[in-house]
N, C-alpha and C. Protein backbone atom coordinates (compact mmCIF):
# COMPACT_ATOMS: atom_id res chain seq x y z
N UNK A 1 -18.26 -5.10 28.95
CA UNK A 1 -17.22 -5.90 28.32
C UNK A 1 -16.86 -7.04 29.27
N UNK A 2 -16.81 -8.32 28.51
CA UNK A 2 -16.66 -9.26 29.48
C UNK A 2 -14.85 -9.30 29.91
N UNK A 3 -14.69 -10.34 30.81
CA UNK A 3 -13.29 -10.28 30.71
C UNK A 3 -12.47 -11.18 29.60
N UNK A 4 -13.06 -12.22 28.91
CA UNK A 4 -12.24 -12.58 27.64
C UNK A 4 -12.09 -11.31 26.42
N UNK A 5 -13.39 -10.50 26.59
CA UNK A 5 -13.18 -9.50 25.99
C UNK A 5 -11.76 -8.45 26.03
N UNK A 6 -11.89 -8.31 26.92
CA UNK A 6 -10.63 -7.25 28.08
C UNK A 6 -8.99 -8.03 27.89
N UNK A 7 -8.87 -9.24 28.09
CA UNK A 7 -7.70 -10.00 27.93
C UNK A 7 -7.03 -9.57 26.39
N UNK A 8 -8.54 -10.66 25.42
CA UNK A 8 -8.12 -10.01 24.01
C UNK A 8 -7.63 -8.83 24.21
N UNK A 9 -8.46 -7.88 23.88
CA UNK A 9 -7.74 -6.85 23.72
C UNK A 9 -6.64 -6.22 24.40
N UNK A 10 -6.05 -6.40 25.37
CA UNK A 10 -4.93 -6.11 26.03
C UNK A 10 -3.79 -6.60 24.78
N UNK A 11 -3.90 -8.31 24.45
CA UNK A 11 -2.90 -8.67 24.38
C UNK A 11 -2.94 -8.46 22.57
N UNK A 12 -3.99 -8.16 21.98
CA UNK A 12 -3.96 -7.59 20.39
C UNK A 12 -3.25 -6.55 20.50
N UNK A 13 -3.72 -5.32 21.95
CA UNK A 13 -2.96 -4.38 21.67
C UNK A 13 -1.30 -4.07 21.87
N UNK A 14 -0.78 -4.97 23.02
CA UNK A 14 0.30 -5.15 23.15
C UNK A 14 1.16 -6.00 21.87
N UNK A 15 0.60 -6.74 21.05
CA UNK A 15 1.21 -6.90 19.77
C UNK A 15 0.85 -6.59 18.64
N UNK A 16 0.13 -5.12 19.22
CA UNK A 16 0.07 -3.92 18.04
C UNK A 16 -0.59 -4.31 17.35
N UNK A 17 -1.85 -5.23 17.02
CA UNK A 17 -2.23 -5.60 16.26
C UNK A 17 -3.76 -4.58 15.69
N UNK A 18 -3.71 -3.64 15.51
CA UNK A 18 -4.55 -2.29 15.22
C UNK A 18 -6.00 -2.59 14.83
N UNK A 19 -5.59 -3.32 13.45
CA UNK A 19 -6.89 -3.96 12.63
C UNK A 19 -7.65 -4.85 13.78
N UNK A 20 -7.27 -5.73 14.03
CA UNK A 20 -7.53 -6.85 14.85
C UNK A 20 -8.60 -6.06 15.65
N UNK A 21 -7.57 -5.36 16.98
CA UNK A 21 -8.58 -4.73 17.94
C UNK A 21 -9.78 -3.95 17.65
N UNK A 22 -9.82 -3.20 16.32
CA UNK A 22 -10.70 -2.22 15.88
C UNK A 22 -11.57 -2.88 15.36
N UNK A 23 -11.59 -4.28 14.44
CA UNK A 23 -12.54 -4.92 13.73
C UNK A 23 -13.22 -6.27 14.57
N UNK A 24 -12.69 -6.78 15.30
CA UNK A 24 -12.49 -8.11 15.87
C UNK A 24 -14.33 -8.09 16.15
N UNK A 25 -14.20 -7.94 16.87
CA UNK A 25 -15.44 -7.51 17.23
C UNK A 25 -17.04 -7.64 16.22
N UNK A 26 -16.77 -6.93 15.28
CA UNK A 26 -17.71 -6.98 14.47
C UNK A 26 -17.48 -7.90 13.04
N UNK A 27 -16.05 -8.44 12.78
CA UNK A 27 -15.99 -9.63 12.06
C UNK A 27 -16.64 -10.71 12.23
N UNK A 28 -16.47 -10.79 14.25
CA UNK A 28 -17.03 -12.38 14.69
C UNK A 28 -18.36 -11.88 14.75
N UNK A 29 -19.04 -11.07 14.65
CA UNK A 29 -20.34 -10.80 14.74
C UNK A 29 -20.79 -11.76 13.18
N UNK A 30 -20.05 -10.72 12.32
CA UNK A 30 -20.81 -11.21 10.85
C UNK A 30 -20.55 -12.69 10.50
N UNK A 31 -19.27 -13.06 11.17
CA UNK A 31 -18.95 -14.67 10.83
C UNK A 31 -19.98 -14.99 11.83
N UNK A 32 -20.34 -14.95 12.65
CA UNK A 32 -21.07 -15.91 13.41
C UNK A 32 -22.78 -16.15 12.74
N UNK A 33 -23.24 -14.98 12.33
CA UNK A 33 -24.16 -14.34 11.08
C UNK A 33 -24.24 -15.22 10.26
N UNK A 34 -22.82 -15.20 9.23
CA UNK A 34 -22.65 -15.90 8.21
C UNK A 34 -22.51 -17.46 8.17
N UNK A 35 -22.61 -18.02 9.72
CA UNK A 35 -21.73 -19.22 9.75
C UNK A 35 -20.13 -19.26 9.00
N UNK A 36 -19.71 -18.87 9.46
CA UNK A 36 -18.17 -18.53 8.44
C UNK A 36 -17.58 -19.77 8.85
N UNK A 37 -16.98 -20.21 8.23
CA UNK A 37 -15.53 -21.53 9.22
C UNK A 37 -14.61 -20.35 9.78
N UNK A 38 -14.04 -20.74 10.54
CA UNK A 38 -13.07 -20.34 11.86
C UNK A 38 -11.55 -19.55 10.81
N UNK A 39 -11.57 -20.77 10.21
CA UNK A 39 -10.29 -20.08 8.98
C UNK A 39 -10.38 -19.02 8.38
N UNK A 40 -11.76 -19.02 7.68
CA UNK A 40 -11.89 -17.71 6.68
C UNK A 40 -12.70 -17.01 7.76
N UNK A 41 -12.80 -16.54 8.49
CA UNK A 41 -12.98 -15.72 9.74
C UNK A 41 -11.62 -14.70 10.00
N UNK A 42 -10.59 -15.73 10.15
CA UNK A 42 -9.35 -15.53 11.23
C UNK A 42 -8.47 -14.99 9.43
N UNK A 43 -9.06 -15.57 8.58
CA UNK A 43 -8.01 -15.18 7.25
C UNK A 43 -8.45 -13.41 6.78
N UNK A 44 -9.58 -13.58 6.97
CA UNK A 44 -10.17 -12.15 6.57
C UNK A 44 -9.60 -11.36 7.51
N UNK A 45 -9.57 -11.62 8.50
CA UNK A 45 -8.43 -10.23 9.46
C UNK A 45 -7.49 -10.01 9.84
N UNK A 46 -6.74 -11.38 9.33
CA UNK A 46 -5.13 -11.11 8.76
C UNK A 46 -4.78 -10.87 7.87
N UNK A 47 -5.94 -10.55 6.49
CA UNK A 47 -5.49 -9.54 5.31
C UNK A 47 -5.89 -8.79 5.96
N UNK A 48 -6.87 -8.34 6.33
CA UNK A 48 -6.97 -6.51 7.02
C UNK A 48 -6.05 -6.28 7.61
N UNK A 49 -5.24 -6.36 8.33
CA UNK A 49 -4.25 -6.30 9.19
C UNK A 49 -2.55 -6.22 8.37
N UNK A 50 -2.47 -7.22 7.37
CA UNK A 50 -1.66 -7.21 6.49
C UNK A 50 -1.78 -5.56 5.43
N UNK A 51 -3.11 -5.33 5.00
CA UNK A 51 -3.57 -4.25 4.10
C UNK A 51 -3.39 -2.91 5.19
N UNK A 52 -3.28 -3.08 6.08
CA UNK A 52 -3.29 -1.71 7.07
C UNK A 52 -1.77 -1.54 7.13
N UNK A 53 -1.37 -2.49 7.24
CA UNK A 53 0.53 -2.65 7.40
C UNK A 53 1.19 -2.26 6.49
N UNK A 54 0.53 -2.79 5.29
CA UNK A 54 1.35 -2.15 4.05
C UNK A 54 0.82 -0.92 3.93
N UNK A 55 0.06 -0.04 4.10
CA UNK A 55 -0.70 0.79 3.70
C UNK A 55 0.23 2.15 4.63
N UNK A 56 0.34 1.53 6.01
CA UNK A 56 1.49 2.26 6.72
C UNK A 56 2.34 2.20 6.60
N UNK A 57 3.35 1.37 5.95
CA UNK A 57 4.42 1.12 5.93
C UNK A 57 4.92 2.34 4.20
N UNK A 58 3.74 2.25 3.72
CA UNK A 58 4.63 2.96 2.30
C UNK A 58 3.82 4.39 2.56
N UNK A 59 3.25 4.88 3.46
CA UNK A 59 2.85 6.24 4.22
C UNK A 59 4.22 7.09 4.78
N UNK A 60 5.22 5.61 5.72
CA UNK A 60 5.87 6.46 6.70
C UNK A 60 7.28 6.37 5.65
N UNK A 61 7.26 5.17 4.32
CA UNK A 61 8.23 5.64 3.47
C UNK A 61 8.20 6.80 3.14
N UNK A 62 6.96 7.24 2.87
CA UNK A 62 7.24 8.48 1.93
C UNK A 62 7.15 9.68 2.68
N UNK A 63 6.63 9.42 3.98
CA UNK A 63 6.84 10.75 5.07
C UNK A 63 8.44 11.09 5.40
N UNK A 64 9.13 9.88 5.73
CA UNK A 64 10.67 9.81 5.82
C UNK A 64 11.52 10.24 4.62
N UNK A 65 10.88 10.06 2.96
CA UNK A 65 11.26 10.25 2.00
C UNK A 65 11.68 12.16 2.22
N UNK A 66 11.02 12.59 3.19
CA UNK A 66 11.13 14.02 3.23
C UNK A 66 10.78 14.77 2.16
N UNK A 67 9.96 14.36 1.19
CA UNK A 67 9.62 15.35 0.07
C UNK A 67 9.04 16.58 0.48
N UNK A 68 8.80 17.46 -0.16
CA UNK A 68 8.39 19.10 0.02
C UNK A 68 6.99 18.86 -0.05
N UNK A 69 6.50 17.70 -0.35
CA UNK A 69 4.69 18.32 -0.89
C UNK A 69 4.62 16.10 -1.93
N UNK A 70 3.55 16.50 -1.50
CA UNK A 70 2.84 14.58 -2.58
C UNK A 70 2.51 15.06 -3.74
N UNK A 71 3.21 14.72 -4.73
CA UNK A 71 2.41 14.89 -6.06
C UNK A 71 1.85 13.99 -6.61
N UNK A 72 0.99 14.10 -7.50
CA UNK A 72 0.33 12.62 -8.27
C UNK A 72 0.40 12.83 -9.63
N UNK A 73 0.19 11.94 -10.71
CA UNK A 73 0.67 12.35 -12.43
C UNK A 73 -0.39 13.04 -12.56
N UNK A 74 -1.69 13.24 -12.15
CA UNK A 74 -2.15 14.84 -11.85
C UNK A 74 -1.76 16.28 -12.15
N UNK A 75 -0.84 16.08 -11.58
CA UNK A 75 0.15 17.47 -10.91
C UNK A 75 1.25 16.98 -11.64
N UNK A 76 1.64 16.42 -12.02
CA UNK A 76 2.84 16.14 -13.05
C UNK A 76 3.16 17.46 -14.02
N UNK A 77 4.16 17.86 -14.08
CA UNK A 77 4.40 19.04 -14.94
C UNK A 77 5.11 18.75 -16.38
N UNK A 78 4.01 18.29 -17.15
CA UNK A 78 4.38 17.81 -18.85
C UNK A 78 5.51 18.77 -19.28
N UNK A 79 5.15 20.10 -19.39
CA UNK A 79 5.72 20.60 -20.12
C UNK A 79 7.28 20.96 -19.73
N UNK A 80 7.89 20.69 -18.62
CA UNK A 80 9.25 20.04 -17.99
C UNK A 80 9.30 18.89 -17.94
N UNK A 81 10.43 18.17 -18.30
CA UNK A 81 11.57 18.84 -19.29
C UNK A 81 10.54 18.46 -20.24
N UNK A 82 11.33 19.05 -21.66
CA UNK A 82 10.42 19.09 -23.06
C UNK A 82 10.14 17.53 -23.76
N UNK A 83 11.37 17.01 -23.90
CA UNK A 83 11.71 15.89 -24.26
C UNK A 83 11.40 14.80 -23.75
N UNK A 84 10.43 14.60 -22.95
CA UNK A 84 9.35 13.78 -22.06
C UNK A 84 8.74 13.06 -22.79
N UNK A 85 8.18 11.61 -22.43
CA UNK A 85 7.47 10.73 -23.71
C UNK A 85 6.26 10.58 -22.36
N UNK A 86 5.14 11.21 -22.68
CA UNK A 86 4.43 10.83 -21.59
C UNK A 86 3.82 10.05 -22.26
N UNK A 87 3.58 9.52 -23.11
CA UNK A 87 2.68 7.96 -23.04
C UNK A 87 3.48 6.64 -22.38
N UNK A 88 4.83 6.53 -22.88
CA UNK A 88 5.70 5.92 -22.34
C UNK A 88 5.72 6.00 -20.51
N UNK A 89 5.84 7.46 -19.87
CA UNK A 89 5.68 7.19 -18.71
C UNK A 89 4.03 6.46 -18.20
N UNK A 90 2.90 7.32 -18.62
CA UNK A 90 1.85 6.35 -17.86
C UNK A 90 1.77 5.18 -18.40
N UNK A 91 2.43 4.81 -19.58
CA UNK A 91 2.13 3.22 -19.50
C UNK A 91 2.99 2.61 -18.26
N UNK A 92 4.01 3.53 -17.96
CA UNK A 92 5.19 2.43 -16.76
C UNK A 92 4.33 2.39 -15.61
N UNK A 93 3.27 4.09 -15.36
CA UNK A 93 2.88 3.54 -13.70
C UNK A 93 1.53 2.73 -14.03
N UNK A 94 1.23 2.05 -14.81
CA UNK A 94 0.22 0.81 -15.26
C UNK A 94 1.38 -0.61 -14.66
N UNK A 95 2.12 -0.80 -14.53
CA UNK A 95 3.48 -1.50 -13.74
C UNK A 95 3.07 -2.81 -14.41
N UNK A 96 2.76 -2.53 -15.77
CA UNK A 96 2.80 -4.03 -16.64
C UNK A 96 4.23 -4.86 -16.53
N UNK A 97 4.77 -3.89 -16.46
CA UNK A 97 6.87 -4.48 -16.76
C UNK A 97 6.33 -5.47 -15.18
N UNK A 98 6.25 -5.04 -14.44
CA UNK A 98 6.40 -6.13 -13.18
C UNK A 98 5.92 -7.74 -13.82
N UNK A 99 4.51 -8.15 -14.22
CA UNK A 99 4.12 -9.43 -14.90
C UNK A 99 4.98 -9.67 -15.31
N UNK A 100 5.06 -9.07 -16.90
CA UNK A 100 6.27 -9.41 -18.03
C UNK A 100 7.73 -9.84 -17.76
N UNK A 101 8.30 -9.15 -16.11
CA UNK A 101 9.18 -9.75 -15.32
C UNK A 101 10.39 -8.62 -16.50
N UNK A 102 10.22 -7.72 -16.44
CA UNK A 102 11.00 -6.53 -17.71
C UNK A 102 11.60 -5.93 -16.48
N UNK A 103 12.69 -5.02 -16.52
CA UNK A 103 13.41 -4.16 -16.22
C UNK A 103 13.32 -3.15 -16.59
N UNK A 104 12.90 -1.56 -15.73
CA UNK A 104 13.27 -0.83 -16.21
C UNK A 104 13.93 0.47 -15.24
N UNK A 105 15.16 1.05 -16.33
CA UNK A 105 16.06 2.36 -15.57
C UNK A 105 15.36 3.40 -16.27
N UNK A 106 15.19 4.54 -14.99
CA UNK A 106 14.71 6.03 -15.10
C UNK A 106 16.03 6.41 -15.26
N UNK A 107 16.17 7.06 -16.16
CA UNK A 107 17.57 8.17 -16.44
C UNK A 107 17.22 10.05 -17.18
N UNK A 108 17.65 11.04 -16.44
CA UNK A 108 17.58 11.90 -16.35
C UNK A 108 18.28 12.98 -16.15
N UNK A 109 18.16 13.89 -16.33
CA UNK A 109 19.25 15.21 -15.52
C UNK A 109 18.64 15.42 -14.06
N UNK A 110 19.32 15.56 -13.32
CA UNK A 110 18.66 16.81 -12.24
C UNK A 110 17.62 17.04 -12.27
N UNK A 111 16.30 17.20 -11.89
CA UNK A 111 15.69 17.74 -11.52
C UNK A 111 14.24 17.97 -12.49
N UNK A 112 14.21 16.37 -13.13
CA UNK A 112 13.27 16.02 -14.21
C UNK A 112 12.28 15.10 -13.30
N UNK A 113 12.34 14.76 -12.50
CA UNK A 113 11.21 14.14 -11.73
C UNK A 113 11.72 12.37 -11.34
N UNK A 114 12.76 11.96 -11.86
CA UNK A 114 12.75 10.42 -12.51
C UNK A 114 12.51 9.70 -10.69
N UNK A 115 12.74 10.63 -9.40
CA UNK A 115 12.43 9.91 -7.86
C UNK A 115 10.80 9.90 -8.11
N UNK A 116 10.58 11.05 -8.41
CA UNK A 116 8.71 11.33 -8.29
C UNK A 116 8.19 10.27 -9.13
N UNK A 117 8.93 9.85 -9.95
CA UNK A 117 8.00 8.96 -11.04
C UNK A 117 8.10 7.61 -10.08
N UNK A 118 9.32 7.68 -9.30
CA UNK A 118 9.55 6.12 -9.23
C UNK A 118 8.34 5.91 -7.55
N UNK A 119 8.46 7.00 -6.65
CA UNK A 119 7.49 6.98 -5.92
C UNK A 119 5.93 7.06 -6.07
N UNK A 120 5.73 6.99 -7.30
CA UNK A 120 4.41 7.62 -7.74
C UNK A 120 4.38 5.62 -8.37
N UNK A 121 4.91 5.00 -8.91
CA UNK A 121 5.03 3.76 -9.29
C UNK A 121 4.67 2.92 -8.11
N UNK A 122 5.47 3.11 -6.98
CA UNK A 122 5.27 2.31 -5.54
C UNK A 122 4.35 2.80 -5.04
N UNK A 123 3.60 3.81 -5.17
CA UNK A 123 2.69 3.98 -5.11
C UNK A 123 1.08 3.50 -5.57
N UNK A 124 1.43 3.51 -6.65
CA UNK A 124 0.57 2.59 -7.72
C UNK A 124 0.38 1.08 -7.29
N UNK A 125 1.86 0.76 -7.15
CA UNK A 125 1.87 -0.61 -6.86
C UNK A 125 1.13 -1.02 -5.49
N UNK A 126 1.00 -0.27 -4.47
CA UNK A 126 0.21 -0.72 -3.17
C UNK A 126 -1.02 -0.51 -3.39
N UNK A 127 -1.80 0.39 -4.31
CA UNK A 127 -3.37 0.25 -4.76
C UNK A 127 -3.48 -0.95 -5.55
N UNK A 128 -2.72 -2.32 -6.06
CA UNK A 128 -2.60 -2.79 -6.95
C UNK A 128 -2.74 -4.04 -6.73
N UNK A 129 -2.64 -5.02 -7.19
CA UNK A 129 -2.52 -6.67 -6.58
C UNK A 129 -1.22 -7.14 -6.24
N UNK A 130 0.01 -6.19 -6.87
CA UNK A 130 1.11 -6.38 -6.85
C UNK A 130 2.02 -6.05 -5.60
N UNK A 131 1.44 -5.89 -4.34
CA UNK A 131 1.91 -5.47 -3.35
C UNK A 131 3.00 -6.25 -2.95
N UNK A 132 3.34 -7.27 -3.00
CA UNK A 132 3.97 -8.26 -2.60
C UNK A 132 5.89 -7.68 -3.56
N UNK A 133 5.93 -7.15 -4.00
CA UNK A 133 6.87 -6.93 -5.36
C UNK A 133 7.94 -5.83 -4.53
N UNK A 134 8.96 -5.84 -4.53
CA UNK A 134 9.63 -4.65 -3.98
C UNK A 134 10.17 -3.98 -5.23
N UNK A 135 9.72 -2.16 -5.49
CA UNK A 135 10.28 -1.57 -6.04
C UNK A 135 11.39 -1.00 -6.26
N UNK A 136 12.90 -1.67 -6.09
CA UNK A 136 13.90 -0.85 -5.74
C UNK A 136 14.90 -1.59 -6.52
């Protein structure tokens, strides 16, 4: 490893920059490969870096969320409560209402799921294009 090598990485790692240090390396390989311009080089690994951030960031939400266990509409339990419109719910975690710019309130008793739905939504939403959107 040369020493511009060694510097970089000191100072990626001192501003935490994860993606960066782990990919850097073999990005400028393929840009240099590809002839890339310098921009879309340096842009491609500040979305990686951006996509790793968000990706942790709604990990340590939901680790902090303290839930008992991750469920997914998988594991969704239809037949609680009875009165459930499940087409209505998976159309919401499809998060069309976000485009359409719609509003919508989960309302419930106790212990009908309406947090799980809404984490299972922000959830959705970070596999999605819509990352940028705050669910709350």
């Amino acid at each position: 490893m040369n020493k511009i090598n060694k510097m970089l990485e000191t100072k990626l790692a001192n501003l935490k920059l994860k993606y960066f240090l782990e990919n850097y390396q073999a990005a400028a390989q393929l840009a240099a490969e590809a002839q890339m311009p310098y921009l879309e080089f340096l842009s491609e690994l500040v979305d990686g870096e951006a996509a790793e951030r968000n990706e942790r960031a709604i990990e340590r939400r939901l680790r902090n969320a303290k839930l008992p266990f991750e469920k997914s509409m998988d594991q969704f339990q239809w037949s609680h409560p009875e009165k459930i419109n499940r087409l209505q719910i998976e159309n919401l975690m499809r998060l069309d209402f976000i485009n359409k710019k719609v509003n919508v309130l989960l309302i419930g008793s106790c212990g009908v799921g309406n947090y799980r739905k809404f984490l299972l939504m922000e959830k959705n939403q970070s596999d999605s294009s819509l990352k940028n959107i705050n669910l709350t």
